[in-house]
Protein backbone atom coordinates (compact mmCIF):
# COMPACT_ATOMS: atom_id res chain seq x y z
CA UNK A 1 105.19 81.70 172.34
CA UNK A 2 108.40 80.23 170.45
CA UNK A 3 108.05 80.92 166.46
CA UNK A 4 107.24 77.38 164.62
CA UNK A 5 110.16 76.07 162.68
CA UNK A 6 108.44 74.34 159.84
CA UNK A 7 106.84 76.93 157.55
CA UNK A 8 104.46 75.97 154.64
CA UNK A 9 106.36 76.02 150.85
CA UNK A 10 105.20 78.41 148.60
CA UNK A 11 106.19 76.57 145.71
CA UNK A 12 104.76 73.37 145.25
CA UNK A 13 106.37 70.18 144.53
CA UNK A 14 105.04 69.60 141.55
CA UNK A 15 106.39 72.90 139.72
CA UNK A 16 109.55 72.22 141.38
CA UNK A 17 109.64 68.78 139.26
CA UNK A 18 109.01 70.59 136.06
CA UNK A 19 111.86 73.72 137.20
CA UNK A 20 114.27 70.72 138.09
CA UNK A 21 113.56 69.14 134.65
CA UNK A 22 114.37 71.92 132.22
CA UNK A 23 117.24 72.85 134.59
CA UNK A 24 118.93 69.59 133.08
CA UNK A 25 117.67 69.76 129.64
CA UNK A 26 114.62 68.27 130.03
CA UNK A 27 115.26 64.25 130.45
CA UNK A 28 117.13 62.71 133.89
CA UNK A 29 116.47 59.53 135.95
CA UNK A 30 113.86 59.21 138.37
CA UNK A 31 115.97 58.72 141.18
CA UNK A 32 118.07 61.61 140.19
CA UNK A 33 114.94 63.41 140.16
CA UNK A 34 113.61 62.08 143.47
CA UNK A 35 116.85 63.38 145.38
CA UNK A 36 116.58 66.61 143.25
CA UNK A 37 112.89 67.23 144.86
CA UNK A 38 114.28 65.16 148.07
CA UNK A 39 116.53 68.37 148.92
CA UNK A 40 113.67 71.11 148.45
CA UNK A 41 111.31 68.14 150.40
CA UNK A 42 113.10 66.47 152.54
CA UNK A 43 109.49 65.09 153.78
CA UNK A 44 108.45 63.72 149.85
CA UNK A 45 108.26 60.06 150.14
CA UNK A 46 108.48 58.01 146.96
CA UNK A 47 104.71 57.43 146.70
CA UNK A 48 104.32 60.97 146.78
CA UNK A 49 106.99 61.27 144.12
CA UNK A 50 105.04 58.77 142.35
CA UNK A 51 101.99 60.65 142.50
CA UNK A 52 103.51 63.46 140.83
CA UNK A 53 104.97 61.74 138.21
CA UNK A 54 101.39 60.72 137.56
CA UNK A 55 99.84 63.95 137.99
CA UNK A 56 102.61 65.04 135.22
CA UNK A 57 101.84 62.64 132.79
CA UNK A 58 98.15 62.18 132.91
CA UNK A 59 98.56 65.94 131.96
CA UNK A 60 100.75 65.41 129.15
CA UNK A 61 103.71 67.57 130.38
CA UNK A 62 105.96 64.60 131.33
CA UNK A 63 106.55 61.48 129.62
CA UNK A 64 108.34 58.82 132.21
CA UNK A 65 109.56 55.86 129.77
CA UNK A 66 111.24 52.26 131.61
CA UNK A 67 114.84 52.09 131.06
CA UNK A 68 116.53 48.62 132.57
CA UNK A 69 115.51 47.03 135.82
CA UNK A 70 114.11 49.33 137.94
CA UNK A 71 115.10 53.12 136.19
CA UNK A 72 112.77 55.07 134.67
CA UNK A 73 113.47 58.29 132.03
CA UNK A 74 111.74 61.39 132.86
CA UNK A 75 110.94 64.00 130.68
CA UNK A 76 109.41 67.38 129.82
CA UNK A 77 107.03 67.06 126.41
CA UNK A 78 107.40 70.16 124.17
C-alpha cells in the first residue's frame, strides 16, 4: 500500500496568519500576506484567505483597513 503524499497540517492557517504578521512587525499588504500563507498552503484560495481575514477581525485580533484601489492593510491589534 504506497504511503499518501498529502498529510494533514498541524498548524492551522489561521495561526499561521497571525505568526506571519508579527514576523513583519505587525502591518503588511494583503497580497503580501496571501503569498506568505500561499507558500505554507499552496491549496488556500483567496476566499479562504478572505474568510480568515474575517475570522481575524470579527475577533478583534486583526484590523484590515482599504489602502488605494484594490490593497488592503493588515494588521495585528495590541
Amino acid at each position: 500500500m504506497p504511503v499518501p503524499t498529502k498529510t494533514w497540517k498541524t498548524h492551522p492557517a489561521y495561526f499561521v496568519l497571525f505568526e506571519v504578521l508579527q514576523k513583519k512587525k505587525g502591518a503588511m499588504t494583503d497580497t503580501e500576506l496571501f503569498e506568505a500563507l500561499n507558500e505554507e498552503y499552496a491549496d488556500l484560495g483567496f476566499k479562504d484567505f478572505n474568510e480568515l481575514l474575517m475570522r481575524g477581525e470579527v475577533s478583534g485580533k486583526i484590523r484590515v483597513t482599504s489602502m488605494a484601489r484594490g490593497k488592503r492593510r493588515v494588521e495585528l491589534v495590541a
